[in-house]
PDB file of N, CA and C in Angstrom:
ATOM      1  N   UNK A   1      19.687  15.914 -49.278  1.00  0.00           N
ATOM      2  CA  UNK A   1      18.757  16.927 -49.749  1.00  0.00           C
ATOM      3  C   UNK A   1      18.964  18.231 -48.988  1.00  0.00           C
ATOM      4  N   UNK A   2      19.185  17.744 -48.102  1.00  0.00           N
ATOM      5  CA  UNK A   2      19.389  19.495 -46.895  1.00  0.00           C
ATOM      6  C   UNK A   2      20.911  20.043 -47.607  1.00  0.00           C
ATOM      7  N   UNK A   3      21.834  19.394 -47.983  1.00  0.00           N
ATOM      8  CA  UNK A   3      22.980  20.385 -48.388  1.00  0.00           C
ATOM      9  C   UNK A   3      22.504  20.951 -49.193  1.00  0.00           C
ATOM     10  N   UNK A   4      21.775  20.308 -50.820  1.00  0.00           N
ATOM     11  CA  UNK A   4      21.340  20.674 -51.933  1.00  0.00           C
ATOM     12  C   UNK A   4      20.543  22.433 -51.660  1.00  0.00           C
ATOM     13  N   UNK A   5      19.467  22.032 -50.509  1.00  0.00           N
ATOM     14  CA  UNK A   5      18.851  23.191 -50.190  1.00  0.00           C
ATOM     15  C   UNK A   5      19.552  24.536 -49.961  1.00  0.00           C
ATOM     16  N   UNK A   6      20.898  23.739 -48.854  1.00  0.00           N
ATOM     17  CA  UNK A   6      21.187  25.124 -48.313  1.00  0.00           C
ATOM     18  C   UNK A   6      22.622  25.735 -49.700  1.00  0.00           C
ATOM     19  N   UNK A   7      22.376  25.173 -50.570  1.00  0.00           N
ATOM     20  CA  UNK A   7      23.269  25.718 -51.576  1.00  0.00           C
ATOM     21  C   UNK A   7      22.659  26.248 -52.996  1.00  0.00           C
ATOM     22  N   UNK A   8      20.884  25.787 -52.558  1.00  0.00           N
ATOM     23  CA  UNK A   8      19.848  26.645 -53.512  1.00  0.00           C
ATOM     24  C   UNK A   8      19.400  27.842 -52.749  1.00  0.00           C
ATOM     25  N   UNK A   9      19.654  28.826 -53.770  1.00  0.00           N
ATOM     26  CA  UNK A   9      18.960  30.308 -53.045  1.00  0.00           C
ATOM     27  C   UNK A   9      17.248  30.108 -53.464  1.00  0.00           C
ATOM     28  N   UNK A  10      17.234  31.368 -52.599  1.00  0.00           N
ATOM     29  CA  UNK A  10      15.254  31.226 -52.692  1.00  0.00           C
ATOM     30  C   UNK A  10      14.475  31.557 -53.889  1.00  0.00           C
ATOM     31  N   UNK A  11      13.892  30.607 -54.131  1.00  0.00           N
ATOM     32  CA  UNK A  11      13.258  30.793 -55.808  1.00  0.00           C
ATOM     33  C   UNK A  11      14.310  30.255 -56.713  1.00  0.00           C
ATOM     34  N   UNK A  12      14.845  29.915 -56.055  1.00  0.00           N
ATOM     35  CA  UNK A  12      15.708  28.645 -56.950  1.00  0.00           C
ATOM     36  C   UNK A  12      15.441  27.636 -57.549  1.00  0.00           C
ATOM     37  N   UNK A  13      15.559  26.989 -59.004  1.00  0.00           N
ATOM     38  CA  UNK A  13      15.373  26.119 -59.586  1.00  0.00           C
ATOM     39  C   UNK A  13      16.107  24.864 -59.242  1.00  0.00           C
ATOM     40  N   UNK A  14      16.054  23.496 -58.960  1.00  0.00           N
ATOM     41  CA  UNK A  14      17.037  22.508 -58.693  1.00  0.00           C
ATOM     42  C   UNK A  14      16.091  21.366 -59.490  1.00  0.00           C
ATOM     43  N   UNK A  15      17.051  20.977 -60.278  1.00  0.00           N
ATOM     44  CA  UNK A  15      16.715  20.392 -61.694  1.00  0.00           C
ATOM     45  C   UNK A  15      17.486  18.507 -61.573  1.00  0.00           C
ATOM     46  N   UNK A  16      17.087  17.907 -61.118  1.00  0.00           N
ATOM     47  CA  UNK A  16      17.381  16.140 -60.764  1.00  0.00           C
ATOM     48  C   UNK A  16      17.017  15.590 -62.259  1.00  0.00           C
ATOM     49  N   UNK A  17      17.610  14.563 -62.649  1.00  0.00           N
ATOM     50  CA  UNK A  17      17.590  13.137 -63.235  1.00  0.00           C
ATOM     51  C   UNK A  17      17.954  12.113 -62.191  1.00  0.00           C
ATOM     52  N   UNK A  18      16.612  11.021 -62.104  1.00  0.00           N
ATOM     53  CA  UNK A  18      16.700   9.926 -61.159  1.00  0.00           C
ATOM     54  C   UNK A  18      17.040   8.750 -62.363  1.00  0.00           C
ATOM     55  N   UNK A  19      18.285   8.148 -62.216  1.00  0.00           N
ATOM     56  CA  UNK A  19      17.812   6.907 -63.129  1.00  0.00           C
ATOM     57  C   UNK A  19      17.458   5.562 -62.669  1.00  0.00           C
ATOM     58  N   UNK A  20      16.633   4.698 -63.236  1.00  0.00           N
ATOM     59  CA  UNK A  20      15.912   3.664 -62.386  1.00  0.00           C
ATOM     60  C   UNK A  20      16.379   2.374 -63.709  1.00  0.00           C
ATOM     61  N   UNK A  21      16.623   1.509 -62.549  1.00  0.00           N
ATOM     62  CA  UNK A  21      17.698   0.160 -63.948  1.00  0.00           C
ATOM     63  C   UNK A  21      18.821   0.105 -63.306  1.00  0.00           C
ATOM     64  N   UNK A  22      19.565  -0.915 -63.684  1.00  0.00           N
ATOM     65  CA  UNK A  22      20.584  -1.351 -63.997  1.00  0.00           C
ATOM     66  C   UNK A  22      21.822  -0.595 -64.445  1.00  0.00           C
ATOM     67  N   UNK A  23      23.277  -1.130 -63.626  1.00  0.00           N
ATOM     68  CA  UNK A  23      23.445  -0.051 -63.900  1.00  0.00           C
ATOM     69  C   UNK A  23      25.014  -0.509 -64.979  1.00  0.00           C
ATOM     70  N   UNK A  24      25.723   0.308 -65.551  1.00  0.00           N
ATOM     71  CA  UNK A  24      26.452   0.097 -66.579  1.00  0.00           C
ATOM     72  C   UNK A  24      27.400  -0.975 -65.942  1.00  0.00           C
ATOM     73  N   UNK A  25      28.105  -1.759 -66.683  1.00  0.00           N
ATOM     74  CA  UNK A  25      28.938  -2.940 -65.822  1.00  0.00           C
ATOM     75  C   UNK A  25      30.345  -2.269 -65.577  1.00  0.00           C
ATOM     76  N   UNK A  26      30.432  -3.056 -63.943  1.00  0.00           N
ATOM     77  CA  UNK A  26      31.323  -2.300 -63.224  1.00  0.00           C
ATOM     78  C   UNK A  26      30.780  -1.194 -62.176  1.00  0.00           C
ATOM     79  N   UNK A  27      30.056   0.036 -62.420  1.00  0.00           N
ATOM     80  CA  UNK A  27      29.418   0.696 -62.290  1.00  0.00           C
ATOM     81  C   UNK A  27      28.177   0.194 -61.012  1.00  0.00           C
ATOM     82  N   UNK A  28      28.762   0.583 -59.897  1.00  0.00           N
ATOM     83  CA  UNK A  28      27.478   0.400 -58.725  1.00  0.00           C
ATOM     84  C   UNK A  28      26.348   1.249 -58.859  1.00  0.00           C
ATOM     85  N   UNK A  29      25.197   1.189 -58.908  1.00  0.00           N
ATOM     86  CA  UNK A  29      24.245   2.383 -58.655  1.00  0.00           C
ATOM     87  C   UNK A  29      23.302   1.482 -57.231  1.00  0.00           C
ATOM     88  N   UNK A  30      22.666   2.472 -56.863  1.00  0.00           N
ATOM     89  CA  UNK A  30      21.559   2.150 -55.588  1.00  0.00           C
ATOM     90  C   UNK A  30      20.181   2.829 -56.176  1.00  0.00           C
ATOM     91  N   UNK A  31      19.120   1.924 -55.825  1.00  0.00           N
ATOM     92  CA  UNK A  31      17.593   2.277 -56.199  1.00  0.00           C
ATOM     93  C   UNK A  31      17.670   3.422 -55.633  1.00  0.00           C
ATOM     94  N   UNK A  32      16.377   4.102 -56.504  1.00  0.00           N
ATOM     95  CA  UNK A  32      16.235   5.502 -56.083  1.00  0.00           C
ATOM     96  C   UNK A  32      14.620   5.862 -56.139  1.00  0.00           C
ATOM     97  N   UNK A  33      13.717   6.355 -55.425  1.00  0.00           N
ATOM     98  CA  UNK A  33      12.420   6.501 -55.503  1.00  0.00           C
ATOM     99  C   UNK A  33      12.376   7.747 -55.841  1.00  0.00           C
ATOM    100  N   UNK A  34      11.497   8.212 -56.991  1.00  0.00           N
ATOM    101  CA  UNK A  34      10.683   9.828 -57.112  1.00  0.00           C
ATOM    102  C   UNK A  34      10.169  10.064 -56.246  1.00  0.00           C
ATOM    103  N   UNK A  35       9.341   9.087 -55.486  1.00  0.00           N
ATOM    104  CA  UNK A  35       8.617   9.777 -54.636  1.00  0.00           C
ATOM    105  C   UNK A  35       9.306  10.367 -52.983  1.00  0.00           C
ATOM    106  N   UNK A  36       9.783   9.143 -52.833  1.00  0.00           N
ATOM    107  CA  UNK A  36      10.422   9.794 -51.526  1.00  0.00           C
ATOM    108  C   UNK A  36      11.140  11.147 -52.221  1.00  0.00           C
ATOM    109  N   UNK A  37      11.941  11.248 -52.962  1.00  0.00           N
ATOM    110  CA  UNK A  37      13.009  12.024 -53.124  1.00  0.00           C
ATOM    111  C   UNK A  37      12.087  13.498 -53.211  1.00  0.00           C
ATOM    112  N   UNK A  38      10.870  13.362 -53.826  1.00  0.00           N
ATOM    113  CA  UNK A  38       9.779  14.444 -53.672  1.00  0.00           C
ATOM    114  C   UNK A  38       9.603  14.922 -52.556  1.00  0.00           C
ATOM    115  N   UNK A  39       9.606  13.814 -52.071  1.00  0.00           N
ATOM    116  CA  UNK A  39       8.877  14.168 -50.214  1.00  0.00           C
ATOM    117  C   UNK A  39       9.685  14.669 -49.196  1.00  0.00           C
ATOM    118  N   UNK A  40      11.622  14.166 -49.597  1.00  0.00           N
ATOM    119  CA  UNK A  40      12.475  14.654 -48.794  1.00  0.00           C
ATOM    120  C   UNK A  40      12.661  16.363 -49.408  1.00  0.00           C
ATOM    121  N   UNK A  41      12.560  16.308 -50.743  1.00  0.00           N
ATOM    122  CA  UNK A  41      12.967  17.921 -51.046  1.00  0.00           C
ATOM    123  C   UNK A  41      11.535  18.977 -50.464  1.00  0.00           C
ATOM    124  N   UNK A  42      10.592  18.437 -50.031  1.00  0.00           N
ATOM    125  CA  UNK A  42       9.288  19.093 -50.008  1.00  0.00           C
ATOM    126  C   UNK A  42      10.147  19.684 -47.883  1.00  0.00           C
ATOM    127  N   UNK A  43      10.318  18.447 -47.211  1.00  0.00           N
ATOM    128  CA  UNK A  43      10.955  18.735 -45.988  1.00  0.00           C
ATOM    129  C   UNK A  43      11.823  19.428 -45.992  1.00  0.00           C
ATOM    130  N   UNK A  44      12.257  19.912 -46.892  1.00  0.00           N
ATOM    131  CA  UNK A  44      13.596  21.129 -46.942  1.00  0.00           C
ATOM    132  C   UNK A  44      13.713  22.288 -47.630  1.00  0.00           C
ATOM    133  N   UNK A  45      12.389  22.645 -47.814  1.00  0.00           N
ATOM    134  CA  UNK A  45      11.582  24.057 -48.920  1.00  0.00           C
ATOM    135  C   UNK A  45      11.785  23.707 -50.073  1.00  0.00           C
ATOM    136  N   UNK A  46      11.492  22.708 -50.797  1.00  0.00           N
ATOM    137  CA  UNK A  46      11.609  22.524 -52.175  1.00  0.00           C
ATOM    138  C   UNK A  46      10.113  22.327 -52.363  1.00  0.00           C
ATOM    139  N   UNK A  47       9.520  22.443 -53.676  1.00  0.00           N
ATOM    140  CA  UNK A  47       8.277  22.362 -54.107  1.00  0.00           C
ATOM    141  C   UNK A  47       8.252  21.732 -55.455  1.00  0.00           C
ATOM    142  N   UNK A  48       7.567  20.757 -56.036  1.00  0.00           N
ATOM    143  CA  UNK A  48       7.687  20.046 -56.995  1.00  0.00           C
ATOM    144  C   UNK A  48       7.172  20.889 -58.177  1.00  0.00           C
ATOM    145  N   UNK A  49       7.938  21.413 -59.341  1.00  0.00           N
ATOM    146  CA  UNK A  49       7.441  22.014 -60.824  1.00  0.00           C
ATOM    147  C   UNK A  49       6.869  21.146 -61.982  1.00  0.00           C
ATOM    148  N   UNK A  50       8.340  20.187 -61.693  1.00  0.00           N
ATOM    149  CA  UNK A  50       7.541  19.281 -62.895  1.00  0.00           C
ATOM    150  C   UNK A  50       8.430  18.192 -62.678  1.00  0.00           C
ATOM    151  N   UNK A  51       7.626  16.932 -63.053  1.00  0.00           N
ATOM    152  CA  UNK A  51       7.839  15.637 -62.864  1.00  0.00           C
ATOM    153  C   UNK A  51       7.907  14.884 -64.133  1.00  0.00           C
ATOM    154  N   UNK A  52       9.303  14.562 -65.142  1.00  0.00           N
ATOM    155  CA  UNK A  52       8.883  13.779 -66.411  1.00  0.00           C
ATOM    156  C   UNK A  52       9.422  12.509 -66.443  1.00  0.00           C
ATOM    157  N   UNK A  53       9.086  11.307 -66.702  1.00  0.00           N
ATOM    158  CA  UNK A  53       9.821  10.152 -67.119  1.00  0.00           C
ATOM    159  C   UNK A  53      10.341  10.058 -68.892  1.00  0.00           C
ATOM    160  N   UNK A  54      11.125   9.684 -68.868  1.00  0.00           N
ATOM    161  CA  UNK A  54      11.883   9.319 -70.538  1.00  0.00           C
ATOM    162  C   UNK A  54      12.306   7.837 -70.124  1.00  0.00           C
ATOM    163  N   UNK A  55      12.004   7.526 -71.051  1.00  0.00           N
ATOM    164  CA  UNK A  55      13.132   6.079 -71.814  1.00  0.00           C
ATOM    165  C   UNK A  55      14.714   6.435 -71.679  1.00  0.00           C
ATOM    166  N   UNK A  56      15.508   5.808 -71.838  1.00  0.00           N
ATOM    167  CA  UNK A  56      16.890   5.985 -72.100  1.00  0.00           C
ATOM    168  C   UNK A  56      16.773   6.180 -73.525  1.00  0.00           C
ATOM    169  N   UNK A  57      18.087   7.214 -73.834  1.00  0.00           N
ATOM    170  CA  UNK A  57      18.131   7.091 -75.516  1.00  0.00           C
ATOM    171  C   UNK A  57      18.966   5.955 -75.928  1.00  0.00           C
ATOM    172  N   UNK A  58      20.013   5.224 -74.837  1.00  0.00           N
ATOM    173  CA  UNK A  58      21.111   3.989 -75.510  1.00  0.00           C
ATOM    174  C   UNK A  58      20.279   3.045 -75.682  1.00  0.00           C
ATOM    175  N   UNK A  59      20.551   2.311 -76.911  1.00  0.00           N
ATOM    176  CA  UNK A  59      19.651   1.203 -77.037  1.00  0.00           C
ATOM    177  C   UNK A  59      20.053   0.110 -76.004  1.00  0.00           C
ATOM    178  N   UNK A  60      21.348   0.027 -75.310  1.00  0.00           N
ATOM    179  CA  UNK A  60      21.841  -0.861 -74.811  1.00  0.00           C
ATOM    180  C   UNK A  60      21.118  -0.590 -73.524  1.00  0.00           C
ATOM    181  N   UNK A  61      20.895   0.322 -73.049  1.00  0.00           N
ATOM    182  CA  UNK A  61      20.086   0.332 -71.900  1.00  0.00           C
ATOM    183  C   UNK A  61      18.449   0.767 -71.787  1.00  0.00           C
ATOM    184  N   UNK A  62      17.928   0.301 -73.046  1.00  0.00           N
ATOM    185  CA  UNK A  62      16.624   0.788 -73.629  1.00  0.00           C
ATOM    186  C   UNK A  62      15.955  -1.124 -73.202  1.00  0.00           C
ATOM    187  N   UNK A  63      17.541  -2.308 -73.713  1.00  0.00           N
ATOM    188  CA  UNK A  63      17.227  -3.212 -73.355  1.00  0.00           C
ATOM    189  C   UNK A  63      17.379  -3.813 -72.430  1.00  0.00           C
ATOM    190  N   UNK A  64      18.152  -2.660 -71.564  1.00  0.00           N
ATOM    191  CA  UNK A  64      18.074  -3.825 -69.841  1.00  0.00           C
ATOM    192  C   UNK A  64      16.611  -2.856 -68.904  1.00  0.00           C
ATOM    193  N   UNK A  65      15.904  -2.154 -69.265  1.00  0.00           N
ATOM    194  CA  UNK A  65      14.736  -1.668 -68.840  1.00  0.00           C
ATOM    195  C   UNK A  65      15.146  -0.353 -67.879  1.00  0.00           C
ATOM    196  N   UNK A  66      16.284   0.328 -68.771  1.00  0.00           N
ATOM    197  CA  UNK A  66      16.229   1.767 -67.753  1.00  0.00           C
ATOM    198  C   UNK A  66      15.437   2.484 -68.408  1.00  0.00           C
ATOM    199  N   UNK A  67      15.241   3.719 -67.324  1.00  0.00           N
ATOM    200  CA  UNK A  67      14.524   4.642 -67.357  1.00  0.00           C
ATOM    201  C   UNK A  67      14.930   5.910 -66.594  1.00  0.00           C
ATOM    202  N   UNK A  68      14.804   7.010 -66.757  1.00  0.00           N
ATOM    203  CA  UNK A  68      15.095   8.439 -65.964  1.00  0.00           C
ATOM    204  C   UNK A  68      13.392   8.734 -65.379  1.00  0.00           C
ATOM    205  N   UNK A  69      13.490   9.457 -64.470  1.00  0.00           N
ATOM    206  CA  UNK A  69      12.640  10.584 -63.952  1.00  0.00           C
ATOM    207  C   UNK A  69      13.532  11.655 -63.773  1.00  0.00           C
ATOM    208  N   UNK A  70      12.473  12.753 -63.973  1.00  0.00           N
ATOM    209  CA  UNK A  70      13.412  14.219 -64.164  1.00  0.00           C
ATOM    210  C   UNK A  70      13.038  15.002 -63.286  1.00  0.00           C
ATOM    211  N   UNK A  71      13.351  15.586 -62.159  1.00  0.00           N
ATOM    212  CA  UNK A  71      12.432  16.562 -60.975  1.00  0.00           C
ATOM    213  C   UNK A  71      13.102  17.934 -61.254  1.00  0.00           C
ATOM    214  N   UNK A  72      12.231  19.275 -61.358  1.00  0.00           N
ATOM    215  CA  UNK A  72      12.048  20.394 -61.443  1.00  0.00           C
ATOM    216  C   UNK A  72      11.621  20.708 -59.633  1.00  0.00           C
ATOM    217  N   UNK A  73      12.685  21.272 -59.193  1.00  0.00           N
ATOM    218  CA  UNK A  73      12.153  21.422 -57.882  1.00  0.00           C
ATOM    219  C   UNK A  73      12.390  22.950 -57.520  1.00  0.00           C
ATOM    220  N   UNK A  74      11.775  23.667 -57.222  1.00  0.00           N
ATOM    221  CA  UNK A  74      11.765  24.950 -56.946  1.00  0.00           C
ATOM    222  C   UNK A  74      11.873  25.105 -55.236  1.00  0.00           C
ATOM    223  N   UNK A  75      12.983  26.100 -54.739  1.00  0.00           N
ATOM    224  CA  UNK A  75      13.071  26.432 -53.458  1.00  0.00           C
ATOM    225  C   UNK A  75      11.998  27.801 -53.049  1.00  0.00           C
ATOM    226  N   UNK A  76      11.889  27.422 -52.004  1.00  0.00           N
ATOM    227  CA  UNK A  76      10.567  28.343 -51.431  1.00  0.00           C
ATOM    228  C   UNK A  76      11.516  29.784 -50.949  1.00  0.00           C
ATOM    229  N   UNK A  77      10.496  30.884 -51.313  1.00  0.00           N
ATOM    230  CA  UNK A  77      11.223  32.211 -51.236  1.00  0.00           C
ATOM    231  C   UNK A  77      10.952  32.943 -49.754  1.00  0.00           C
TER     232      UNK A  77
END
């Protein structure tokens, strides 16, 4: 999160998709929390805009139970 910061200028928009599930075969992924990830960008001048969850649009992964969260994070000026 601290590189992300120091490569957002101030009043900067930084725009995340978290995906939560399973992940395509072959394909390693590691859990990922909204919230911490909120809380680490908040420790590094980020400020939360907007927070959305979606469904996946693949049906193939609609049936192994993924999901996105989307973070709108704004850098402090």
């Amino acid at each position: 999160m601290a590189n992300l910061a120091h490569m957002t200028t101030a009043d900067g928009l930084l725009i995340m998709s978290l995906r939560h599930g399973p992940g395509a075969d072959g394909r390693q992924v590691f859990p990922v929390s909204a919230d911490e990830t909120i809380s680490a960008a908040g420790l590094c001048g980020f400020e939360l805009v907007q927070r959305t969850e979606a469904a996946s649009v693949q049906a193939r992964n609609q049936a192994n139970g993924v999901f996105w969260t989307w973070l709108a994070l704004k850098k402090a000026s």
